[in-house]
N, C-alpha and C. Protein backbone atom coordinates (compact mmCIF):
# COMPACT_ATOMS: atom_id res chain seq x y z
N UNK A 1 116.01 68.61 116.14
CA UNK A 1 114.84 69.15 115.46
C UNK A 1 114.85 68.67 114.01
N UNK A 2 113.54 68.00 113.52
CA UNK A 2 114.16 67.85 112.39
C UNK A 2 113.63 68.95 111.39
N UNK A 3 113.81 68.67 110.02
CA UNK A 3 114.06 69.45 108.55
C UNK A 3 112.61 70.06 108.66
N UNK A 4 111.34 69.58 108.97
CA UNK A 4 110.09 69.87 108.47
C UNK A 4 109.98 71.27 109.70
N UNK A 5 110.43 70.76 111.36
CA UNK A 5 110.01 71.61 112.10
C UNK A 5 111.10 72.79 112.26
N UNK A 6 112.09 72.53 111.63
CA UNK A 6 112.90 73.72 111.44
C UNK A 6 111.92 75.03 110.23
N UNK A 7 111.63 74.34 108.62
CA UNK A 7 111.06 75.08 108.56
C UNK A 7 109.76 75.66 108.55
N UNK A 8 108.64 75.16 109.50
CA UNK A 8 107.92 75.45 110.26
C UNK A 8 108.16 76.31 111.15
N UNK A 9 109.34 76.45 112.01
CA UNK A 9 109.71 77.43 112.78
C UNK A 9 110.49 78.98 112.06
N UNK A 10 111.09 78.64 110.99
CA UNK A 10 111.56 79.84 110.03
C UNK A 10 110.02 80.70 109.72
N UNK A 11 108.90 79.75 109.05
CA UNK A 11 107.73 80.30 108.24
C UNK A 11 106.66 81.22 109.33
N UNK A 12 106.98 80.77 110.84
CA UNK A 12 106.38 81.55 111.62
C UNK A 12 106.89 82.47 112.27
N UNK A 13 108.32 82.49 112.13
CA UNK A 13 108.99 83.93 112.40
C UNK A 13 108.77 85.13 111.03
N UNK A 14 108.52 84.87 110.14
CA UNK A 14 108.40 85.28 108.56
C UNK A 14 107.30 85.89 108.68
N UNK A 15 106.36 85.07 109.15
CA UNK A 15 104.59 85.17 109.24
C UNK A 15 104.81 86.49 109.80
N UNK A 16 105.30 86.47 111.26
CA UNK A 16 105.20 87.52 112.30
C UNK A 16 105.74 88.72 112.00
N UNK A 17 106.98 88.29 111.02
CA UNK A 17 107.49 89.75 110.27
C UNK A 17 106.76 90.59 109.41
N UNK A 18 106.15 89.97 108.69
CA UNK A 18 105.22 90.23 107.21
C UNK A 18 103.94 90.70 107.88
N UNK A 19 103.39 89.62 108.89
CA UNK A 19 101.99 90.74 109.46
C UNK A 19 102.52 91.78 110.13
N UNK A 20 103.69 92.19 110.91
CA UNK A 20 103.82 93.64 111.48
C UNK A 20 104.06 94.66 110.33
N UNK A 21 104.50 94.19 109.16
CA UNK A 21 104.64 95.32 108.00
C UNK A 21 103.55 95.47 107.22
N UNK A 22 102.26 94.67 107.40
CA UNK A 22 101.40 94.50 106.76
C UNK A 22 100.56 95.66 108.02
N UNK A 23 100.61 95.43 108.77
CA UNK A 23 99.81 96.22 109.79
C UNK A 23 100.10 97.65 110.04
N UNK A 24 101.41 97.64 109.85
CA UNK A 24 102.05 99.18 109.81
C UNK A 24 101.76 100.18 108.37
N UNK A 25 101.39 99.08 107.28
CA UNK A 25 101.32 99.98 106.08
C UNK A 25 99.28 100.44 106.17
N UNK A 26 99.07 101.17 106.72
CA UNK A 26 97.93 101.84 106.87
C UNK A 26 97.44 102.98 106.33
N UNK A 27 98.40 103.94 105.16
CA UNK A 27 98.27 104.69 104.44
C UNK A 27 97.66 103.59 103.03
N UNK A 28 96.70 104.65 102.53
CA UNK A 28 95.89 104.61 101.11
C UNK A 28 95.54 105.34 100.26
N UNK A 29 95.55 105.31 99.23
CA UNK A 29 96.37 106.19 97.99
C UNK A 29 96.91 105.99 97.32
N UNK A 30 96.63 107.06 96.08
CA UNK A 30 97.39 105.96 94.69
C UNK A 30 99.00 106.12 94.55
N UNK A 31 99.65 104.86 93.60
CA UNK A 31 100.58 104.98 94.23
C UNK A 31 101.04 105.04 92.21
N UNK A 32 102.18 106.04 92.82
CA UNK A 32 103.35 106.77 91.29
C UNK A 32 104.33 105.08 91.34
N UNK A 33 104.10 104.83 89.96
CA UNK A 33 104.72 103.57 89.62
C UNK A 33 105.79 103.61 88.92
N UNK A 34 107.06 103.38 88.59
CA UNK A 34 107.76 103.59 87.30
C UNK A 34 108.63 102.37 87.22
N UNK A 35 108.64 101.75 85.45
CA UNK A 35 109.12 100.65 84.87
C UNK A 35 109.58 100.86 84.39
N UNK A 36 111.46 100.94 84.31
CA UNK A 36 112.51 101.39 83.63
C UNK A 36 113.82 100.82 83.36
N UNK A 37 114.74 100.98 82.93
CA UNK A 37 115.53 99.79 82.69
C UNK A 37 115.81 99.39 81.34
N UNK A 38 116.65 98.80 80.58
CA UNK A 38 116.92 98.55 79.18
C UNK A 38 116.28 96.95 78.81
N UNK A 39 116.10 96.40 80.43
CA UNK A 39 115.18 95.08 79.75
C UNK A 39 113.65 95.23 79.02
N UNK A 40 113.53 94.08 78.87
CA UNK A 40 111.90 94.50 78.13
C UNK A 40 110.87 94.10 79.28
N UNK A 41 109.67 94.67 78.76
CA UNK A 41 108.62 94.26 79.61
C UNK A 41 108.30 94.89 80.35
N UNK A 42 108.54 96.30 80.63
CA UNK A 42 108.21 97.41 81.29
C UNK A 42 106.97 97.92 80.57
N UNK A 43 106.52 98.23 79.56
CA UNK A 43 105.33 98.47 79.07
C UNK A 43 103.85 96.62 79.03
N UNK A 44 104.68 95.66 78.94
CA UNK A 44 103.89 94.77 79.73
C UNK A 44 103.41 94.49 80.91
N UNK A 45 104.33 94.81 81.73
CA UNK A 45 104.15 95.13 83.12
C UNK A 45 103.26 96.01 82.87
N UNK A 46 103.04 97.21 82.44
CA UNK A 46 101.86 98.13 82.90
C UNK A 46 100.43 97.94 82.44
N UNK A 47 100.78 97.07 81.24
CA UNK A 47 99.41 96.66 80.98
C UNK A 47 98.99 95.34 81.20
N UNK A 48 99.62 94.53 82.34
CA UNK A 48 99.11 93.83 83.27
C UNK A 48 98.42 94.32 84.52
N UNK A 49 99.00 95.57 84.90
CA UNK A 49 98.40 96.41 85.81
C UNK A 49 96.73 97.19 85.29
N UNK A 50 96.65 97.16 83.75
CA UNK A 50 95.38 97.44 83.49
C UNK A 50 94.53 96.66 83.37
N UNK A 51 95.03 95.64 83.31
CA UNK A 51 93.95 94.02 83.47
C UNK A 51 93.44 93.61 84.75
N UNK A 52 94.66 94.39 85.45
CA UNK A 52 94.10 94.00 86.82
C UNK A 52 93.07 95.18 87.48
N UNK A 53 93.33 96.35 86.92
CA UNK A 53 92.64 97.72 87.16
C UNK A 53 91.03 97.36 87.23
N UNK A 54 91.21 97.00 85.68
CA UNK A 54 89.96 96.61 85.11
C UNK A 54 89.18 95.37 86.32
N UNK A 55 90.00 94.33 86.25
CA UNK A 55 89.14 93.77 87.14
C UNK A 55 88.90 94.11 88.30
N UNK A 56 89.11 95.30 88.88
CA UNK A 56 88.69 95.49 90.66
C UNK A 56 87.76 96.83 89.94
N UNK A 57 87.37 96.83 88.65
CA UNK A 57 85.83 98.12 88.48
C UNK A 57 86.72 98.97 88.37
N UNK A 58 87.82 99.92 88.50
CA UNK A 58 88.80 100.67 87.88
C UNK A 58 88.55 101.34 86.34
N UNK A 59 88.47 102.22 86.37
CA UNK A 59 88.54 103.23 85.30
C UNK A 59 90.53 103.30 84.56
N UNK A 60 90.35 103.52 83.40
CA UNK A 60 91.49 103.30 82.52
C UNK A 60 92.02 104.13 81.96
N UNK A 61 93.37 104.70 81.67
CA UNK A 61 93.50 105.79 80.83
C UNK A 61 94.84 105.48 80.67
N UNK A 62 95.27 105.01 79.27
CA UNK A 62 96.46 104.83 79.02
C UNK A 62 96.83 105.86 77.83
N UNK A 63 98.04 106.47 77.91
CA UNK A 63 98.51 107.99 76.89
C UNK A 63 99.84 107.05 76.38
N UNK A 64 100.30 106.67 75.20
CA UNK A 64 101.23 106.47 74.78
C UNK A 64 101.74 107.62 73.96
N UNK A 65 103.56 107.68 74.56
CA UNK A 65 104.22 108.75 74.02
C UNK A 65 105.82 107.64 72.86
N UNK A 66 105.69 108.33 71.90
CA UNK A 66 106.70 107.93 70.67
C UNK A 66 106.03 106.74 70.22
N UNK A 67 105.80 105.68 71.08
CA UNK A 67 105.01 104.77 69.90
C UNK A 67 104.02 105.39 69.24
N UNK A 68 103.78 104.97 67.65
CA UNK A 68 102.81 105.72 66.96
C UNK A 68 102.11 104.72 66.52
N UNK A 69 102.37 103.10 66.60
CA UNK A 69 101.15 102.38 65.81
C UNK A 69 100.33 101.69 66.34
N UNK A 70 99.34 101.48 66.07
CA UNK A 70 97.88 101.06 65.91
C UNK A 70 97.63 100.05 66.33
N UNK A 71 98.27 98.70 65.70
CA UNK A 71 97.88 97.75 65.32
C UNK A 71 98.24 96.24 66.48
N UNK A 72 98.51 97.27 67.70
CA UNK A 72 99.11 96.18 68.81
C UNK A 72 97.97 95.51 69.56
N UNK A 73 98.37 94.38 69.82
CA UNK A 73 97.70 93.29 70.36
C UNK A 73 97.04 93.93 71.51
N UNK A 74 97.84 94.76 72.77
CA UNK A 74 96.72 95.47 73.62
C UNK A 74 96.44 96.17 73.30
N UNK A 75 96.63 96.83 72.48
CA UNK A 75 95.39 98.03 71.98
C UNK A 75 93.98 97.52 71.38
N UNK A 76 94.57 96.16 71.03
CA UNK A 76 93.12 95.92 70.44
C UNK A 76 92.12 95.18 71.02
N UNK A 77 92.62 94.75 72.28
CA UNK A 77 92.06 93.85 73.44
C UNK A 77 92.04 94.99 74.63
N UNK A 78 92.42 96.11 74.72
CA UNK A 78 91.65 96.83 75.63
C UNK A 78 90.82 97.78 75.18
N UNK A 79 90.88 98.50 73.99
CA UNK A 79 90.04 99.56 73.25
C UNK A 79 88.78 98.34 73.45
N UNK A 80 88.55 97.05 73.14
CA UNK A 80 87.41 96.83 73.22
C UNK A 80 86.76 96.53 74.54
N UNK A 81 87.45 97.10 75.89
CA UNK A 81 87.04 96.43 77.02
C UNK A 81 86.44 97.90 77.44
N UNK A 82 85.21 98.04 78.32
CA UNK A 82 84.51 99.31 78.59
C UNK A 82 85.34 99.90 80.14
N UNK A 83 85.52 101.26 80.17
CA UNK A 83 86.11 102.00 80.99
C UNK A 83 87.71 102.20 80.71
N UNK A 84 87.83 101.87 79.39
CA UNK A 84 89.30 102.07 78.73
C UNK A 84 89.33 102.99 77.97
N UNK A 85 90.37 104.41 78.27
CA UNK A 85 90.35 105.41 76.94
C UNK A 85 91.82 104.62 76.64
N UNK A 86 92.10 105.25 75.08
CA UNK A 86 93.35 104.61 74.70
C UNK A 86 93.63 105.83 73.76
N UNK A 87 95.11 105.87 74.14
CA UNK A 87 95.82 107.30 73.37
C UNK A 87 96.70 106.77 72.26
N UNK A 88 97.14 106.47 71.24
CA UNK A 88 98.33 106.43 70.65
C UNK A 88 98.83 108.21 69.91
N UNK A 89 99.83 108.61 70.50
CA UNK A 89 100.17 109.76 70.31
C UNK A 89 101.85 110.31 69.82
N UNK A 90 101.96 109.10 69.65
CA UNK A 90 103.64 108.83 68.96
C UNK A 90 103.95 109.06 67.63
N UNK A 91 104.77 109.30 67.62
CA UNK A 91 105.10 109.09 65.78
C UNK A 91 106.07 108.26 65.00
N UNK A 92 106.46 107.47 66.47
CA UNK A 92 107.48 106.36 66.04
C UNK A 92 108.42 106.66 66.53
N UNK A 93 109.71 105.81 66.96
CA UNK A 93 110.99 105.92 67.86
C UNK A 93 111.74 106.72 67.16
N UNK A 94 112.37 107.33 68.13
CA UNK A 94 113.50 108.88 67.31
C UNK A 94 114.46 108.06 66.24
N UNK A 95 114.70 107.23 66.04
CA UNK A 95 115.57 106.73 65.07
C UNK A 95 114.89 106.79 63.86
N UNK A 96 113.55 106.58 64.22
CA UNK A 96 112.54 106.88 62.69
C UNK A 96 111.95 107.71 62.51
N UNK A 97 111.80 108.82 63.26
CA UNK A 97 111.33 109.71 62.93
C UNK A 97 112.32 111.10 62.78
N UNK A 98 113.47 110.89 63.36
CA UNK A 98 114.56 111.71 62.80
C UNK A 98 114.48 112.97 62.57
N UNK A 99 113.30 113.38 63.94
CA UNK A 99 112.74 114.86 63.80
C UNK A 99 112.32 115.60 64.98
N UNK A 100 113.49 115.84 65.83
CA UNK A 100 113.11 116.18 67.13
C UNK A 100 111.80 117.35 67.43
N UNK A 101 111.78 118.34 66.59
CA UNK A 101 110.70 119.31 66.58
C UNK A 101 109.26 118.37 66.28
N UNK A 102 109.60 117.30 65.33
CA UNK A 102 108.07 116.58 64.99
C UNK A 102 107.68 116.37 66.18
N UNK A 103 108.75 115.25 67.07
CA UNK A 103 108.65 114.75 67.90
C UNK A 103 108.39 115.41 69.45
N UNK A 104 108.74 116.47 69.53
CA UNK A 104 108.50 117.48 70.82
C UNK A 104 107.10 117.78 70.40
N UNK A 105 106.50 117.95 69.12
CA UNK A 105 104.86 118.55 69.07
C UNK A 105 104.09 117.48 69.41
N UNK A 106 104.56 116.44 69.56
CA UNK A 106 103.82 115.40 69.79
C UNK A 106 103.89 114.61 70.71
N UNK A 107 104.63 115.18 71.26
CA UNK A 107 104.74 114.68 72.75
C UNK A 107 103.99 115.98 73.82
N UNK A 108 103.99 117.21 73.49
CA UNK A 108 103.23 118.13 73.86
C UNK A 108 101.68 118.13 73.74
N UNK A 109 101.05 117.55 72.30
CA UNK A 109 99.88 117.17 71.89
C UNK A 109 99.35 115.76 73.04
N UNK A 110 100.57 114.96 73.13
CA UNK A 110 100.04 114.33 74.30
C UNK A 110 99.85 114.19 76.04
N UNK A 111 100.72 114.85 76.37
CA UNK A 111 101.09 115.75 77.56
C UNK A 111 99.41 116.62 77.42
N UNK A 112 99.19 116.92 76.80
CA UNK A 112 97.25 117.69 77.30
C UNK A 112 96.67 116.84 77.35
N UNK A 113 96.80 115.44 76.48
CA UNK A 113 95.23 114.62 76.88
C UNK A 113 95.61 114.47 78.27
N UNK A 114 96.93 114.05 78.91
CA UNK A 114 97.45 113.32 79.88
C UNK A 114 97.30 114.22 81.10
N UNK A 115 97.10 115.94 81.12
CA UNK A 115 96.50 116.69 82.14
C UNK A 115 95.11 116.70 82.48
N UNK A 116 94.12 116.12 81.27
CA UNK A 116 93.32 116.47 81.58
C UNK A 116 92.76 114.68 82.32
N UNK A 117 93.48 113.69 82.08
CA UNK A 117 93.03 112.67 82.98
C UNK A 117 93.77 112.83 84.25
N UNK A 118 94.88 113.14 84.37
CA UNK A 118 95.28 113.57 85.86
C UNK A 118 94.04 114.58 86.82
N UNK A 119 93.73 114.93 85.96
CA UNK A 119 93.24 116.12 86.87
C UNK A 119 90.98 115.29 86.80
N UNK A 120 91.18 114.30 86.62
CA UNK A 120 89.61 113.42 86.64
C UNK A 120 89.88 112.31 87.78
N UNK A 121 89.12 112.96 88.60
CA UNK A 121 89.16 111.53 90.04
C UNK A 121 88.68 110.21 89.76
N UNK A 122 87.85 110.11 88.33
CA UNK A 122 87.16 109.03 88.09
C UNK A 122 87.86 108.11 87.55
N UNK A 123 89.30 108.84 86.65
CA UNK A 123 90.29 107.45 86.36
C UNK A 123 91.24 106.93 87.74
N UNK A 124 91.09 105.53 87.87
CA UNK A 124 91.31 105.21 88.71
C UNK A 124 93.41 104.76 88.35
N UNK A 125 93.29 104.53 87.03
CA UNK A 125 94.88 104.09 86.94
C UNK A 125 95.01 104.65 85.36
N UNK A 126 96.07 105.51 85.26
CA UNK A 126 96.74 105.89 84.26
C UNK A 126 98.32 105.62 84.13
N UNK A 127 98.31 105.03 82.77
CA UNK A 127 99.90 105.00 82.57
C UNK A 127 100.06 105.29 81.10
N UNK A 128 101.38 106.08 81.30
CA UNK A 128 101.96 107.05 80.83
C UNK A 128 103.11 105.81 79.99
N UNK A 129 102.86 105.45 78.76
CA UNK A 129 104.17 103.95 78.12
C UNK A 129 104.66 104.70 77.33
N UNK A 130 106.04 104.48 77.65
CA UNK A 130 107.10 105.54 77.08
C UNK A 130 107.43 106.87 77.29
N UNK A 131 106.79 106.91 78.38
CA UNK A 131 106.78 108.42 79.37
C UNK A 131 108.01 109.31 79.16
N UNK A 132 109.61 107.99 79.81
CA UNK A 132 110.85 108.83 80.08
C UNK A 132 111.70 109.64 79.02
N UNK A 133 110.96 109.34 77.47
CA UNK A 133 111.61 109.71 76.72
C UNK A 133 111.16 111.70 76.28
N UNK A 134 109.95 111.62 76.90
CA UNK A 134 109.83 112.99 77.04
C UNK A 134 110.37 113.21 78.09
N UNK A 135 110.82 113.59 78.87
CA UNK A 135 111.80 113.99 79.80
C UNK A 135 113.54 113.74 79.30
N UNK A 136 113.72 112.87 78.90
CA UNK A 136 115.03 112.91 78.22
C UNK A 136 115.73 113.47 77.37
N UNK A 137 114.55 113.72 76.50
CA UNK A 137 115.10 114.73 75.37
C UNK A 137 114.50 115.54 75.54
N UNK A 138 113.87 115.83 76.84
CA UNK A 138 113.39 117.70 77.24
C UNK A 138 112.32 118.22 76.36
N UNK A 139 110.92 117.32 75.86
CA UNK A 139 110.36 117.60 75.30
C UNK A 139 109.35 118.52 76.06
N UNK A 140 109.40 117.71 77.14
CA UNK A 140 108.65 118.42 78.42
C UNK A 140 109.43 118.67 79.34
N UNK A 141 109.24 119.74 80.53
CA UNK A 141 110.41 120.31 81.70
C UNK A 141 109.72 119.43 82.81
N UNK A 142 110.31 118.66 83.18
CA UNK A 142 110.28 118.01 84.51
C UNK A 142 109.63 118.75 85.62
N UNK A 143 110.07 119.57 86.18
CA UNK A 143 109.35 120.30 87.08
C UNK A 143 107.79 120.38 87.03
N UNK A 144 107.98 120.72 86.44
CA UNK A 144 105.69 120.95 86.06
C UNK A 144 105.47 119.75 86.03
N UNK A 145 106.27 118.85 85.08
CA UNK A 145 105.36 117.38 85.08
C UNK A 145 105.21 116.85 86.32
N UNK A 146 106.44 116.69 87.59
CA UNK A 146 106.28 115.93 88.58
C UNK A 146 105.25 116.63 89.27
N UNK A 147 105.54 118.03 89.39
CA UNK A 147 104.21 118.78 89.97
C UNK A 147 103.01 118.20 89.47
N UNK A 148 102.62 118.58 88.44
CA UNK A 148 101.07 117.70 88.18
C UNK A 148 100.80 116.19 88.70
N UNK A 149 102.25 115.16 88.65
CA UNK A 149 101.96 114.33 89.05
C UNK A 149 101.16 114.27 90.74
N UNK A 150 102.29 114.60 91.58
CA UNK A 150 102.40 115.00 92.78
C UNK A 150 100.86 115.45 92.51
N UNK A 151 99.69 116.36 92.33
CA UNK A 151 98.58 117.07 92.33
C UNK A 151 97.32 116.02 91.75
N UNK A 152 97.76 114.81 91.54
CA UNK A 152 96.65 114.61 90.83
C UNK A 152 96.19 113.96 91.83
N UNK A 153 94.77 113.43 91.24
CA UNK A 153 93.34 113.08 92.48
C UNK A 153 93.97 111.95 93.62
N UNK A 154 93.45 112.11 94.84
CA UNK A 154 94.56 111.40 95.81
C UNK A 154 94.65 109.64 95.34
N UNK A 155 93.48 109.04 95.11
CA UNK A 155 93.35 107.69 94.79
C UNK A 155 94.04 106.85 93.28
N UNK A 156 94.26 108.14 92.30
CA UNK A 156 94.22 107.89 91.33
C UNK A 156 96.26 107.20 91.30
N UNK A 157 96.04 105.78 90.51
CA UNK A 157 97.32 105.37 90.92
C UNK A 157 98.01 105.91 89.08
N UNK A 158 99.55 105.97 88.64
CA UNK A 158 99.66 106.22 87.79
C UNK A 158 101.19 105.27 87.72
N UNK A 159 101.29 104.84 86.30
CA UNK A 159 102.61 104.40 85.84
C UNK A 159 103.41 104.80 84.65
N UNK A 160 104.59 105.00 85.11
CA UNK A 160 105.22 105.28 83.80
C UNK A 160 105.91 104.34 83.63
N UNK A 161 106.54 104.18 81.98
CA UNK A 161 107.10 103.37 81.89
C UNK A 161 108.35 104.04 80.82
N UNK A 162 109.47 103.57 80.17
CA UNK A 162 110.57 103.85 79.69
C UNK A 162 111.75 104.06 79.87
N UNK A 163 112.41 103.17 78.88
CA UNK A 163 114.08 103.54 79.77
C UNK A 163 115.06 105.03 80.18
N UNK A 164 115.70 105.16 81.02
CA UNK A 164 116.20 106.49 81.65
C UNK A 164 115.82 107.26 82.21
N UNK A 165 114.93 106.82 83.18
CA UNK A 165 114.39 107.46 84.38
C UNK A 165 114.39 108.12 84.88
N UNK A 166 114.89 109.44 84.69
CA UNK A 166 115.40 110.78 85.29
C UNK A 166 115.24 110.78 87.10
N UNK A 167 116.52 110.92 87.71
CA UNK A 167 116.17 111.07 88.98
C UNK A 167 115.55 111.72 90.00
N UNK A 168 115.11 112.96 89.09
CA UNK A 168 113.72 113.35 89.45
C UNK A 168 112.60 112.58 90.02
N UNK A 169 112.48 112.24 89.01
CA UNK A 169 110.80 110.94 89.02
C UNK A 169 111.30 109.47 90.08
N UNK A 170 112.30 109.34 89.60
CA UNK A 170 112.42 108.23 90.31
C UNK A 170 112.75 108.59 92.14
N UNK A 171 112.57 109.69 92.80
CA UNK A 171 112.65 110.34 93.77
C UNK A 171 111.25 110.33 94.36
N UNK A 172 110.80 110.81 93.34
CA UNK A 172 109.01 111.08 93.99
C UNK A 172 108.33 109.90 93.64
N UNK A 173 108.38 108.52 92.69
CA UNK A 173 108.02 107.62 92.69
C UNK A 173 107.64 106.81 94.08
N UNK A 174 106.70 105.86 94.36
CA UNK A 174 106.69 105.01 95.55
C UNK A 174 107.44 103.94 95.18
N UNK A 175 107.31 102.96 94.14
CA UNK A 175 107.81 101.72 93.33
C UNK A 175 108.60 102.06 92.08
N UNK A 176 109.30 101.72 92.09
CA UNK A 176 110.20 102.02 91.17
C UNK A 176 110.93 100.60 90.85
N UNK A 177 110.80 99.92 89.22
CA UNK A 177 111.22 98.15 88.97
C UNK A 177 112.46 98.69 87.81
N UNK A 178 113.47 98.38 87.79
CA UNK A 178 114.41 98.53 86.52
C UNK A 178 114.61 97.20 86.06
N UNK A 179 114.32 97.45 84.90
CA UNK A 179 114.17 95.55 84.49
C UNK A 179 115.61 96.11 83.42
N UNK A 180 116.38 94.50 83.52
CA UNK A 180 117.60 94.17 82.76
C UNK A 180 117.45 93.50 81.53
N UNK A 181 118.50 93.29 80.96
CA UNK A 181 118.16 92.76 80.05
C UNK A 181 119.69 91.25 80.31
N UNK A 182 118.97 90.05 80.38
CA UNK A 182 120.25 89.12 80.23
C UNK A 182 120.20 88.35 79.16
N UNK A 183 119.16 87.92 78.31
CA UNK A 183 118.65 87.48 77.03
C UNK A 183 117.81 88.72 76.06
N UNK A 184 118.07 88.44 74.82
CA UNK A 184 117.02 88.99 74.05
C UNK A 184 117.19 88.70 73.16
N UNK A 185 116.03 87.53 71.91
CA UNK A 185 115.52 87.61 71.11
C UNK A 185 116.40 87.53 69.91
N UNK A 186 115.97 89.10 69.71
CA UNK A 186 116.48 89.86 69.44
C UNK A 186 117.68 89.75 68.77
N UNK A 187 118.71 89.47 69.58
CA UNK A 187 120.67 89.64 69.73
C UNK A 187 120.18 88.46 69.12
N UNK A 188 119.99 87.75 68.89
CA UNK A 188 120.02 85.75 68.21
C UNK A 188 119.11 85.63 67.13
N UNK A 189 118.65 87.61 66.80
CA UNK A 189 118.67 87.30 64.98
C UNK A 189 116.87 86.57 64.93
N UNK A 190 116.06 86.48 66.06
CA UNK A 190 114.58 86.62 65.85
C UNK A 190 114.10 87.65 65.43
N UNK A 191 113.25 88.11 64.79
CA UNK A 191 112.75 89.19 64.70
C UNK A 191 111.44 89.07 64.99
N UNK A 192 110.87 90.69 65.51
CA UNK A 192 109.79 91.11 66.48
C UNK A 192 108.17 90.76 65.93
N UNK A 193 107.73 89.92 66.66
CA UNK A 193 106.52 89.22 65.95
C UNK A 193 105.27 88.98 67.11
N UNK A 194 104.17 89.19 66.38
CA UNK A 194 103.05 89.88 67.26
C UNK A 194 102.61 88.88 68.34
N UNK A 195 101.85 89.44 69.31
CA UNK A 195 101.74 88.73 70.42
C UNK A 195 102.75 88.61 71.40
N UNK A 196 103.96 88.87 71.20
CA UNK A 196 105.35 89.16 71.75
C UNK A 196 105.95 90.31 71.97
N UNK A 197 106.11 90.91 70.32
CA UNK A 197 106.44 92.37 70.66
C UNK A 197 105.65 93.90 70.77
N UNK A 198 104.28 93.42 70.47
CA UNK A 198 103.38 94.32 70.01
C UNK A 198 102.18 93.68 69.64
């Protein structure tokens, strides 16, 4: 047999595998996403998922928790795209803000916008960037949050993103990506510059 019809014969055993799992997945519904991990690109990842939201007519609702600034490249390329709300509700990473009480009111202040789009059938994808750090430092009690998650409108898909994933969430999640880190930047003395990091 030669090389071509060998894998010709691999690609149609593959085929046959992939359409029986393709045929078996017949449930629909939104699906709990979470991007976690110490690599980067977990909050890119999710707002590739809103580009793509956007293009299938998808409604938008992104709540950022601890980031507090303004001035990022998707914020300013989706605030101008229609069916996008955009939250910045941070006050900056706990190393700079050096104020856990600041930081619990404001993660609470955002935790309400973030019930009241859970609980709207019309957003079609919400993500939650920088989610795990309210749960980590117990700004919010887990329990209620996964509950609301678990409750919200059946279609509506949602992502979180941030490192330390509490095994909570990552339990009731469907997808769950932990991105690594084997390069960065960063460690080799670049520093963080727009279009890249923000």
């Amino acid at each position: 047999m030669s090389k071509d019809e060998r894998h010709q014969n691999r690609m149609v055993r593959k085929k046959e595998i992939i359409d029986q799992k393709i045929a078996a997945a017949s449930d629909e519904r939104g699906v709990l996403l979470v991007n976690t991990g110490n690599g980067k690109g977990k909050s890119s990842a999710a707002f590739g998922l809103v580009a793509r939201a956007l293009g299938h007519g998808l409604k938008v609702a992104v709540v950022q928790f601890v980031k507090g600034r303004s001035d990022t490249g998707e914020e300013a390329f989706f605030r101008a795209q229609p069916g996008v709300s955009w939250h910045v509700c941070g006050e900056g990473f706990t190393w700079e803000t050096q104020d856990d009480g600041r930081d619990q009111a404001a993660a609470a202040a955002a935790w309400r916008i973030v019930l009241e789009h859970l609980s709207n059938p019309a957003i079609g994808l919400l993500v939650l960037d920088e989610f795990t750090y309210a749960l980590k430092y117990r700004w919010l009690e887990t329990e209620p949050v996964l509950a609301a998650f678990a409750a919200r409108p059946i279609h509506q898909h949602l992502v979180v993103t941030g490192r330390g994933a509490p095994p909570e969430l990552v339990a009731l999640a469907d997808t769950v990506t932990e991105m690594g880190v084997v390069k960065h930047a960063f460690q080799a003395g670049l520093k963080a510059m727009p279009g890249m990091e923000w």
